[in-house]
N, C-alpha and C. Protein backbone atom coordinates (compact mmCIF):
# COMPACT_ATOMS: atom_id res chain seq x y z
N UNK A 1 38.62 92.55 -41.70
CA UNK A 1 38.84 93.31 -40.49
C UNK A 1 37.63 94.20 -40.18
N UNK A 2 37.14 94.22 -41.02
CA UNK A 2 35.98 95.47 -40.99
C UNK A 2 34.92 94.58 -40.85
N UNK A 3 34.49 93.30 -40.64
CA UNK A 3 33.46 92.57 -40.69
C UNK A 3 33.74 92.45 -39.39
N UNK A 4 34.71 92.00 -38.54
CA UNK A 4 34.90 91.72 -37.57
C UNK A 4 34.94 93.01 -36.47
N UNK A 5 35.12 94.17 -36.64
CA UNK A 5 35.01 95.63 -35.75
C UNK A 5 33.28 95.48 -35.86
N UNK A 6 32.73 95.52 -37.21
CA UNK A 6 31.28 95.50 -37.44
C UNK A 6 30.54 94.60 -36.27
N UNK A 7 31.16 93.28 -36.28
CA UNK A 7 30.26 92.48 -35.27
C UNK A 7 30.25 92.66 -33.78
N UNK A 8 31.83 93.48 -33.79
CA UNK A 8 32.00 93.62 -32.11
C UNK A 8 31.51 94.67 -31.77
N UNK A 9 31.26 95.65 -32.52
CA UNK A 9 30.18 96.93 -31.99
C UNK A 9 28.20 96.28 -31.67
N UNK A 10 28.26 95.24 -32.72
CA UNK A 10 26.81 95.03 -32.76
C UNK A 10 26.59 93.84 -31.72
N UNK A 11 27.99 93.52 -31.43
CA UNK A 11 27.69 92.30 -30.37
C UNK A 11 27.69 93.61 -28.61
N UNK A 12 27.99 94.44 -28.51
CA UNK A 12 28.14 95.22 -27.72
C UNK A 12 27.22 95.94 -27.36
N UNK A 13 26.52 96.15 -28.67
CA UNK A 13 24.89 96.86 -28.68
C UNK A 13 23.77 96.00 -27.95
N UNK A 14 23.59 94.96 -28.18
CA UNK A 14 23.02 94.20 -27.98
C UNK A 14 22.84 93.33 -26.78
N UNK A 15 23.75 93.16 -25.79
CA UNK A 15 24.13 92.91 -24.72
C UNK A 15 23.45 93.82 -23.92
N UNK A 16 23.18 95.34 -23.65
CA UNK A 16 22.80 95.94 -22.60
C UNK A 16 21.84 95.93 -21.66
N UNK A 17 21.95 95.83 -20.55
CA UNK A 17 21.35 95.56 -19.76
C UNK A 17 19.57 96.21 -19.67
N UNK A 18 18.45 96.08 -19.57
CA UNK A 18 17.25 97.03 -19.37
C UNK A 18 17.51 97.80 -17.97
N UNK A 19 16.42 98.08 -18.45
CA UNK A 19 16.32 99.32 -16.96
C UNK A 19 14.78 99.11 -16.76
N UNK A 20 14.74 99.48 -15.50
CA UNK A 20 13.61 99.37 -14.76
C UNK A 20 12.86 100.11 -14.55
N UNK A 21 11.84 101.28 -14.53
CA UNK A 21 11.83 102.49 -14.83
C UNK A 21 10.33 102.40 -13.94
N UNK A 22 10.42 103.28 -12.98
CA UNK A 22 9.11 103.84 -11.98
C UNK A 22 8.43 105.07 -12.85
N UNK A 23 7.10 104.89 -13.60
CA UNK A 23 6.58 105.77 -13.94
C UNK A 23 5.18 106.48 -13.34
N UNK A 24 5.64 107.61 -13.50
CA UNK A 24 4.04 108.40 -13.03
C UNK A 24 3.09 108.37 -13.95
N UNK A 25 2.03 108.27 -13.56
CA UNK A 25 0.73 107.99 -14.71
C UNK A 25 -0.55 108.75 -14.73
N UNK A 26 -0.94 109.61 -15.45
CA UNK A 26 -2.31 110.43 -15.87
C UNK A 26 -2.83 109.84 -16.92
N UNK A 27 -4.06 109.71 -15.72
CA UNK A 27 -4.78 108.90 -17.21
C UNK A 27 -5.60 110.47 -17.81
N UNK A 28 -5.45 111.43 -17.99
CA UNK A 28 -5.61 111.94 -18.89
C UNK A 28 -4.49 112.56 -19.85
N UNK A 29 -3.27 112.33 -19.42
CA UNK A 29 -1.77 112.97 -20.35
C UNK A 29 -1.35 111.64 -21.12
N UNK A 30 -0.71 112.34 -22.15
CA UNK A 30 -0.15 110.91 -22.71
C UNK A 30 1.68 110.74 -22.20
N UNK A 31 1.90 111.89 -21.81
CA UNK A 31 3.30 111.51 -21.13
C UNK A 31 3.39 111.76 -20.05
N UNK A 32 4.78 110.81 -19.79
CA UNK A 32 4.70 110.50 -17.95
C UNK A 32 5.94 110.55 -17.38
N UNK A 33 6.11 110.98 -16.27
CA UNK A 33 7.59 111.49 -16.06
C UNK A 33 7.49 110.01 -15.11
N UNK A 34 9.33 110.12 -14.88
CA UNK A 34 10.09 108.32 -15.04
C UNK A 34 11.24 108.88 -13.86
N UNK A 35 11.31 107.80 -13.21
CA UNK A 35 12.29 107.76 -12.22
C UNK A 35 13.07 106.18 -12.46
N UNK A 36 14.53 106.59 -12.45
CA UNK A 36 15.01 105.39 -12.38
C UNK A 36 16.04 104.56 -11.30
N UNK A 37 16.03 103.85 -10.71
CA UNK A 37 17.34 103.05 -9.72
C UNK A 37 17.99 103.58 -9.53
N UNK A 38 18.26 103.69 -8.34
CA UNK A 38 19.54 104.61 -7.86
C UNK A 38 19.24 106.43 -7.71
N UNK A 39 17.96 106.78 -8.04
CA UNK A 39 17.77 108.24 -7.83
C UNK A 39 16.93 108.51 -6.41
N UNK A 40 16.99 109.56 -5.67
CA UNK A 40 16.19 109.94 -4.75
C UNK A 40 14.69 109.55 -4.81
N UNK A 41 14.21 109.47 -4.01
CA UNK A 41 12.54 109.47 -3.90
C UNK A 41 12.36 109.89 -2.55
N UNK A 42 11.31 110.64 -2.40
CA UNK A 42 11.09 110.88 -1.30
C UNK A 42 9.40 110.90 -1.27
N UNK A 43 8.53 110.04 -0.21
CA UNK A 43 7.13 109.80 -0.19
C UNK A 43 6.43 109.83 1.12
N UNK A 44 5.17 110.15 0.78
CA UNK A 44 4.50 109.86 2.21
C UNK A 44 3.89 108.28 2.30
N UNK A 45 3.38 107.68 2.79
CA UNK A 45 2.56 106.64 2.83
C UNK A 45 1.22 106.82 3.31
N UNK A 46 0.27 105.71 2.87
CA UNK A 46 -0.93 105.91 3.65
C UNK A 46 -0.87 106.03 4.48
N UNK A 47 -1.74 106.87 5.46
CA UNK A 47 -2.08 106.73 6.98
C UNK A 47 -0.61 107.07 7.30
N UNK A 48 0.54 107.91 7.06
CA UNK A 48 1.65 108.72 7.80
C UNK A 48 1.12 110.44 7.22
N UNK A 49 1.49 110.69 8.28
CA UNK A 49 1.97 112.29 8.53
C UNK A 49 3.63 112.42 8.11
N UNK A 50 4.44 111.68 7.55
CA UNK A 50 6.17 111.76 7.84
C UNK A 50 6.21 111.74 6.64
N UNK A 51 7.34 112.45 6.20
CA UNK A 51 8.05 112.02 4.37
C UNK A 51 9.00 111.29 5.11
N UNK A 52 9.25 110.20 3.82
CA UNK A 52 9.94 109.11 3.83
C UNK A 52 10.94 109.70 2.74
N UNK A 53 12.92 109.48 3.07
CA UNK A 53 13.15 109.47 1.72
C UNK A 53 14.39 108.63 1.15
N UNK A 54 14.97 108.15 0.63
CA UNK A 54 16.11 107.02 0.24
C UNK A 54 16.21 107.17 -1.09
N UNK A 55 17.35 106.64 -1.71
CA UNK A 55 17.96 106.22 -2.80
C UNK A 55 17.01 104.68 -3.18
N UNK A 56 16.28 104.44 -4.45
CA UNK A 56 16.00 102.96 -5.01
C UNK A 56 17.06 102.64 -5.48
N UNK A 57 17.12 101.28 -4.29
CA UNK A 57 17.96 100.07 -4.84
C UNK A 57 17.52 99.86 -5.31
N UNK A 58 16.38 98.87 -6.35
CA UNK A 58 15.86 98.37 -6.92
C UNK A 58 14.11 97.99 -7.14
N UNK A 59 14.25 97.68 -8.33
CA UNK A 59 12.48 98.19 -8.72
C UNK A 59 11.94 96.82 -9.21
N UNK A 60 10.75 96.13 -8.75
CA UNK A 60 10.11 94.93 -8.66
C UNK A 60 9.20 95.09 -9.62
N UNK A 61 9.39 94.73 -10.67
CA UNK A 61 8.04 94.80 -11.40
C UNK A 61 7.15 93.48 -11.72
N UNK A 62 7.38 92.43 -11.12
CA UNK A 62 6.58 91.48 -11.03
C UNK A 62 5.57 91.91 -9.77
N UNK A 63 5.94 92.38 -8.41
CA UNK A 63 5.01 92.52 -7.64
C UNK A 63 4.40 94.22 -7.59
N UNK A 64 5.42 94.97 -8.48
CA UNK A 64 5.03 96.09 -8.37
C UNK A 64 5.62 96.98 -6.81
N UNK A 65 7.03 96.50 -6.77
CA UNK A 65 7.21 97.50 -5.06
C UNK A 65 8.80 97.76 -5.65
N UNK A 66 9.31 98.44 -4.54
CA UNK A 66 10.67 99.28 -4.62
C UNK A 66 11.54 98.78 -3.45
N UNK A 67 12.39 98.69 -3.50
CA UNK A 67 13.62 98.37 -2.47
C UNK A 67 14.18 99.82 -1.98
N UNK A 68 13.75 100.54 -0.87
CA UNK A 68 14.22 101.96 -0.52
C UNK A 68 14.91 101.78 1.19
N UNK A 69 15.88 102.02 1.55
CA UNK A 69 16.51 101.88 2.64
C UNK A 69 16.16 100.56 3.15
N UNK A 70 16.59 98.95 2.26
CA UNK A 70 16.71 98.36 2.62
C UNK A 70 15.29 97.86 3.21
N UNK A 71 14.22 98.10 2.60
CA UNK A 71 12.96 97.53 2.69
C UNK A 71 11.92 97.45 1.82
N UNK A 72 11.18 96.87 1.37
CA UNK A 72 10.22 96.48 0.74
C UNK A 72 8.92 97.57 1.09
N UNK A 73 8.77 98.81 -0.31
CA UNK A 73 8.15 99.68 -0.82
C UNK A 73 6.68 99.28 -1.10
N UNK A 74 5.79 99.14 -1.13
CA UNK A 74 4.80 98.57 -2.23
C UNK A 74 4.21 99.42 -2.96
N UNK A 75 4.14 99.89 -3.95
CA UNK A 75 3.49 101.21 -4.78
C UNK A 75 2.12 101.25 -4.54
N UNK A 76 1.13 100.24 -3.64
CA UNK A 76 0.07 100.44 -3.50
C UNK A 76 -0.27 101.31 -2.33
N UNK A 77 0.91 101.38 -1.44
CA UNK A 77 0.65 101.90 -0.01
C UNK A 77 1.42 103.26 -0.40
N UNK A 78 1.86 103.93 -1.55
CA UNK A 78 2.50 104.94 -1.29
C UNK A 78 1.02 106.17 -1.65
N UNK A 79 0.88 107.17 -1.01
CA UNK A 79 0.22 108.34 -1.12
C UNK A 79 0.73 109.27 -1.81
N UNK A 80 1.80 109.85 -1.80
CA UNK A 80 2.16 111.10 -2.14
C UNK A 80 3.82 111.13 -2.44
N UNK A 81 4.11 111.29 -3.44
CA UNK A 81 5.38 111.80 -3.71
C UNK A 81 6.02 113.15 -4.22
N UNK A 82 6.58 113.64 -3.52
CA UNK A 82 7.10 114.87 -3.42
C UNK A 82 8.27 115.11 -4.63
N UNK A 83 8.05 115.96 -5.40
CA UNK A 83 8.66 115.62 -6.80
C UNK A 83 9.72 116.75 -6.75
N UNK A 84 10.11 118.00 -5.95
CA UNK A 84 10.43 118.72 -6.09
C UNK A 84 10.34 120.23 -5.65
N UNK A 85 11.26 121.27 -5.97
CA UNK A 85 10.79 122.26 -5.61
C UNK A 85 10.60 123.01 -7.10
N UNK A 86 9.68 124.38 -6.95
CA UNK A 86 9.40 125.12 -8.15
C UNK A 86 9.90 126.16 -8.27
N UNK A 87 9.62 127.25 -9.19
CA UNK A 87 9.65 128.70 -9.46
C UNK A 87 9.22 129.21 -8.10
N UNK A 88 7.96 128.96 -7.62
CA UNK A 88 6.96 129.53 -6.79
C UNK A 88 8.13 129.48 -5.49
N UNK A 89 8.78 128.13 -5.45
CA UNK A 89 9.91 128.36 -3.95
C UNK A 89 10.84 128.88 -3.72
N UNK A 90 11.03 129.63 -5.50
CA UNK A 90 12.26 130.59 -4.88
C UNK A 90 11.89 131.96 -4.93
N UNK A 91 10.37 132.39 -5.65
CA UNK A 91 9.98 133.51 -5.41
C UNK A 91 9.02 133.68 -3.82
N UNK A 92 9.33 132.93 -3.49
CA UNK A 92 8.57 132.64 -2.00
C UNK A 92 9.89 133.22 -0.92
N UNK A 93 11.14 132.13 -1.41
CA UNK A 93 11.97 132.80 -0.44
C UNK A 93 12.61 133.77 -1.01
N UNK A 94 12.59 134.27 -2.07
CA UNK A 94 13.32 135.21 -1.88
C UNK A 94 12.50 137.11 -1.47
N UNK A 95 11.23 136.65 -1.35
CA UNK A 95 10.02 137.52 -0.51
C UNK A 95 10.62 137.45 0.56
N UNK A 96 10.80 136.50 1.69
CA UNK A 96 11.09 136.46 2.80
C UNK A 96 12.32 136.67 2.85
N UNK A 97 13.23 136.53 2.50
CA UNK A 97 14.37 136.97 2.47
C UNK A 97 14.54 138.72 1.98
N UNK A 98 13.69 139.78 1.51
CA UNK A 98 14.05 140.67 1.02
C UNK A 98 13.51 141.41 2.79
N UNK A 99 12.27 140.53 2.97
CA UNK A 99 11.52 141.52 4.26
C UNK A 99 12.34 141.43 5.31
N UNK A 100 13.05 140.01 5.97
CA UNK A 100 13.92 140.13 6.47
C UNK A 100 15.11 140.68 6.44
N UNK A 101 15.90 141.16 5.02
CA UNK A 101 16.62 142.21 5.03
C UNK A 101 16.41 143.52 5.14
N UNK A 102 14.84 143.83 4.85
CA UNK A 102 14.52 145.06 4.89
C UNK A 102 14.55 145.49 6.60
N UNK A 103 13.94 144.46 7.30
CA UNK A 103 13.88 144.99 8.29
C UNK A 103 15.27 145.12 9.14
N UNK A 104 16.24 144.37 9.07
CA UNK A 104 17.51 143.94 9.30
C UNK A 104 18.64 145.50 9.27
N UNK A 105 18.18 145.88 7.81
CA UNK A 105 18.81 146.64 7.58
C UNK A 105 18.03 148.45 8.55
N UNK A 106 17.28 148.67 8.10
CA UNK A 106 16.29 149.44 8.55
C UNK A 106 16.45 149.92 10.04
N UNK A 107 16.77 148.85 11.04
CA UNK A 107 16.91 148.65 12.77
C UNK A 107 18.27 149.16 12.43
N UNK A 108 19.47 148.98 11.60
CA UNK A 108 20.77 148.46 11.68
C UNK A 108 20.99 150.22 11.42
N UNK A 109 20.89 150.59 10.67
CA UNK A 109 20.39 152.63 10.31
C UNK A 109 19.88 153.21 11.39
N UNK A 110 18.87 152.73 11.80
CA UNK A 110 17.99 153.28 13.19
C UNK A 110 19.11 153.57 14.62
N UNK A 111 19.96 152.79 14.71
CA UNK A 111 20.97 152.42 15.99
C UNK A 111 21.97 152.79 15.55
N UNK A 112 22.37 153.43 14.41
CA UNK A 112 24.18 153.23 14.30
C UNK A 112 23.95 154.66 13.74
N UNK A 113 23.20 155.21 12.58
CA UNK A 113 23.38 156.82 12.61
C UNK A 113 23.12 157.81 13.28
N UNK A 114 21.99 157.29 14.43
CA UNK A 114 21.69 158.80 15.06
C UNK A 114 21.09 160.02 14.73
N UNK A 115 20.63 159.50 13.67
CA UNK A 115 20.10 160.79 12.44
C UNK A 115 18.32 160.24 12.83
N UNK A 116 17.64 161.14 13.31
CA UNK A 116 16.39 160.93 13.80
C UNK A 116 15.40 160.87 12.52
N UNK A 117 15.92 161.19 11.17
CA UNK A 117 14.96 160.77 9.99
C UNK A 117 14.68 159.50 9.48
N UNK A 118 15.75 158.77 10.07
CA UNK A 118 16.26 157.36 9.62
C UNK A 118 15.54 156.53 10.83
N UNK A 119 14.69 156.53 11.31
CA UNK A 119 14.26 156.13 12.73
C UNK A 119 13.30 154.67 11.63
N UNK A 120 12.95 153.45 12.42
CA UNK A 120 12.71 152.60 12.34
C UNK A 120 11.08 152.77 12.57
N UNK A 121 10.22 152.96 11.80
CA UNK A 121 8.70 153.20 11.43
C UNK A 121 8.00 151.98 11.15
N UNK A 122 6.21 152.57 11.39
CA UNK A 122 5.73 151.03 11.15
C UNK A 122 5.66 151.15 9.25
N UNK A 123 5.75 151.59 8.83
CA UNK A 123 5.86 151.39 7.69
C UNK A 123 7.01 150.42 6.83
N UNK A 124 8.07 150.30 7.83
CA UNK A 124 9.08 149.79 7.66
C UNK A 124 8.97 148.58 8.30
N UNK A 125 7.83 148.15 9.53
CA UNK A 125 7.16 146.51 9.89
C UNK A 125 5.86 146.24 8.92
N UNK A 126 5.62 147.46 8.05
CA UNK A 126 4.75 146.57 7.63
C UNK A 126 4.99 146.04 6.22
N UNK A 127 6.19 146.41 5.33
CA UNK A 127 6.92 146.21 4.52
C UNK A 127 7.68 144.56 4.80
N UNK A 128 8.46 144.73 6.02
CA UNK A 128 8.68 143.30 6.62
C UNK A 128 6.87 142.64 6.47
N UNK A 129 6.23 142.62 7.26
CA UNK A 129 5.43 141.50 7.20
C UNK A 129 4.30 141.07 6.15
N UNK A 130 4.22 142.11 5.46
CA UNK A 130 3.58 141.91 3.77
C UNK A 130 4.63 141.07 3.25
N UNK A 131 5.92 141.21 3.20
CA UNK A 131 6.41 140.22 1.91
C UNK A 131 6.76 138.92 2.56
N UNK A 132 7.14 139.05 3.96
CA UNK A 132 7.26 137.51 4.35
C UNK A 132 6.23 136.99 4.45
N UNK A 133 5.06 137.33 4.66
CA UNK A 133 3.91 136.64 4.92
C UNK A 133 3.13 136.33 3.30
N UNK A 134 3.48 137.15 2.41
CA UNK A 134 3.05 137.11 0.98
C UNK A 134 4.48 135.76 0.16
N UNK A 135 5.22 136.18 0.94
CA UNK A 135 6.49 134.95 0.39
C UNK A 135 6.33 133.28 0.73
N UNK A 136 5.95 133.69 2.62
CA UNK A 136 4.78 132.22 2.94
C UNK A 136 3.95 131.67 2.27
N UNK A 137 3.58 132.15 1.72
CA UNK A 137 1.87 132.12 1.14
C UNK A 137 2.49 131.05 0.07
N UNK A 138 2.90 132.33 -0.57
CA UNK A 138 3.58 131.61 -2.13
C UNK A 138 4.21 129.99 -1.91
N UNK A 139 5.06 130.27 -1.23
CA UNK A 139 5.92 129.18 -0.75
C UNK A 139 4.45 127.87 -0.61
N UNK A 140 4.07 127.87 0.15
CA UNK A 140 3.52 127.22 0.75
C UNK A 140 2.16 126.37 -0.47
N UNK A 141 1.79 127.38 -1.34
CA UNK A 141 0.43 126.96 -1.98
C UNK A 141 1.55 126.45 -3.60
N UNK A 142 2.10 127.46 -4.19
CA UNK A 142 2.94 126.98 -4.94
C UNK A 142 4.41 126.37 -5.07
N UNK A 143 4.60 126.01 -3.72
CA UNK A 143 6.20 126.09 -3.80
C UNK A 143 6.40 124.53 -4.16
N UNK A 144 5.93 123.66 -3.76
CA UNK A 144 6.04 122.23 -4.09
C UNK A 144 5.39 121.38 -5.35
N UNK A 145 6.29 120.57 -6.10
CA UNK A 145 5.44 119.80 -6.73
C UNK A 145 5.06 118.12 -6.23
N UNK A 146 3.78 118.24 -5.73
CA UNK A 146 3.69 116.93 -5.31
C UNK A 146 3.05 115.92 -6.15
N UNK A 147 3.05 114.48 -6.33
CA UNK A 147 1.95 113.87 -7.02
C UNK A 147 1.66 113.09 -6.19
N UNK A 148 0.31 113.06 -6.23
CA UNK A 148 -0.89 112.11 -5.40
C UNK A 148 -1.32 111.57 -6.00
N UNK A 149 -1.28 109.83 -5.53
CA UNK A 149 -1.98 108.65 -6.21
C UNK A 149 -3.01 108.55 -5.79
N UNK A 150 -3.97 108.18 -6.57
CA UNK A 150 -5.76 108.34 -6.67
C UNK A 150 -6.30 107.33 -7.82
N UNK A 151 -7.33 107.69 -8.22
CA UNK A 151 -8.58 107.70 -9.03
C UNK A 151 -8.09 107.92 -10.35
N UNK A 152 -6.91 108.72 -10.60
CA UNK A 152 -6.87 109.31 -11.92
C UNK A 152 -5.04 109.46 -12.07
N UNK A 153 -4.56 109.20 -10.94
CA UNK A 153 -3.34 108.81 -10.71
C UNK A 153 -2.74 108.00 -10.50
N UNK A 154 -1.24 106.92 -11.07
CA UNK A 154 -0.86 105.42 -10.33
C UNK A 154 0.55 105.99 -10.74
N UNK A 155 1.54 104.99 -9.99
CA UNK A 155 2.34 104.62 -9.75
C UNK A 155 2.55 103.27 -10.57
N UNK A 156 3.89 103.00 -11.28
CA UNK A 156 3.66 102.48 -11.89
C UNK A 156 5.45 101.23 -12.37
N UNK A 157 5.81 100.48 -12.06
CA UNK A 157 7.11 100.01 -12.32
C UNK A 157 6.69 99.06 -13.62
N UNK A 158 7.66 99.40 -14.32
CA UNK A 158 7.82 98.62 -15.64
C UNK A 158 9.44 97.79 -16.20
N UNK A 159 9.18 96.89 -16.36
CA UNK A 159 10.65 96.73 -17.39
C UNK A 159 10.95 96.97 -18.70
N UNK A 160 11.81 97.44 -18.82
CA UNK A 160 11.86 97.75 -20.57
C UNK A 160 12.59 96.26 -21.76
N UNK A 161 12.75 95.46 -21.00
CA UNK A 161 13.97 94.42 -21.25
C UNK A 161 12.83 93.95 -23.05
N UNK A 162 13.49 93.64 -23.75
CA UNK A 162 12.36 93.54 -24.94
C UNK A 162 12.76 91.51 -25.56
């Protein structure tokens, strides 16, 4: 009985299907972050201004392309893939979000107490536009992680099937 549980676990092991696995590639790192079927991607292409983005149906590794909303990807024409957001995007918005409350609140005191100490100053616009414009900044230079295929960068579909 125990020979026979033994074989049906190892006959079970053995059966599983591979996976197909889209990897990012530095040729100066030795590890590489992996996307697999069925997860988001979102990319630019050569020669577009537009992000592109879909769920992979499926990953070609004989010709090297992706199946994304029902069309044929080619990893040679992709430019830029947008990997995410960072640290930098939430200390970005939450800059802009404090100046916009500052000022929010600040006007909201100014009009409702009547108390002429509480009056709405430029010190109080320039508090607003230092941190939203310092939260922009951020946002903008650190807030994204993108990878760009190049010279020293590829795109890369593999099968693992052995």
């Amino acid at each position: 009985m125990r020979l026979i549980t033994l074989l049906l676990i190892l006959s079970f092991g053995t059966c599983v299907s591979a996976q197909r696995v889209l990897i990012f590639e530095k040729l100066t790192a030795s590890k590489s972050d992996r996307v697999y079927e069925g997860e988001y991607l979102k990319f630019k292409m050569k020669g577009d201004k537009f992000w592109q983005e879909g769920p992979i149906r499926e990953m070609r590794p004989d010709i090297q392309a992706l199946i994304i909303n029902d069309r044929f990807v080619m990893l040679d024409e992709i430019d830029t893939v947008h990997r995410g957001a960072t640290a930098g995007a939430a200390v970005g918005y939450g800059l802009m979000t404090f100046g916009v409350g500052w000022s929010f609140w600040s006007l909201a005191g100014n009009y409702t107490d009547g108390n002429p100490l509480t009056k709405y100053e430029n010190r109080d616009l320039m508090i607003t536009l230092t941190s939203v414009g310092t939260g922009f900044l951020i946002n903008k230079l650190l807030g994204q992680r993108k990878y760009k295929t190049g010279k020293y960068k590829r795109l890369r579909v593999i099968d693992t099937s052995f």
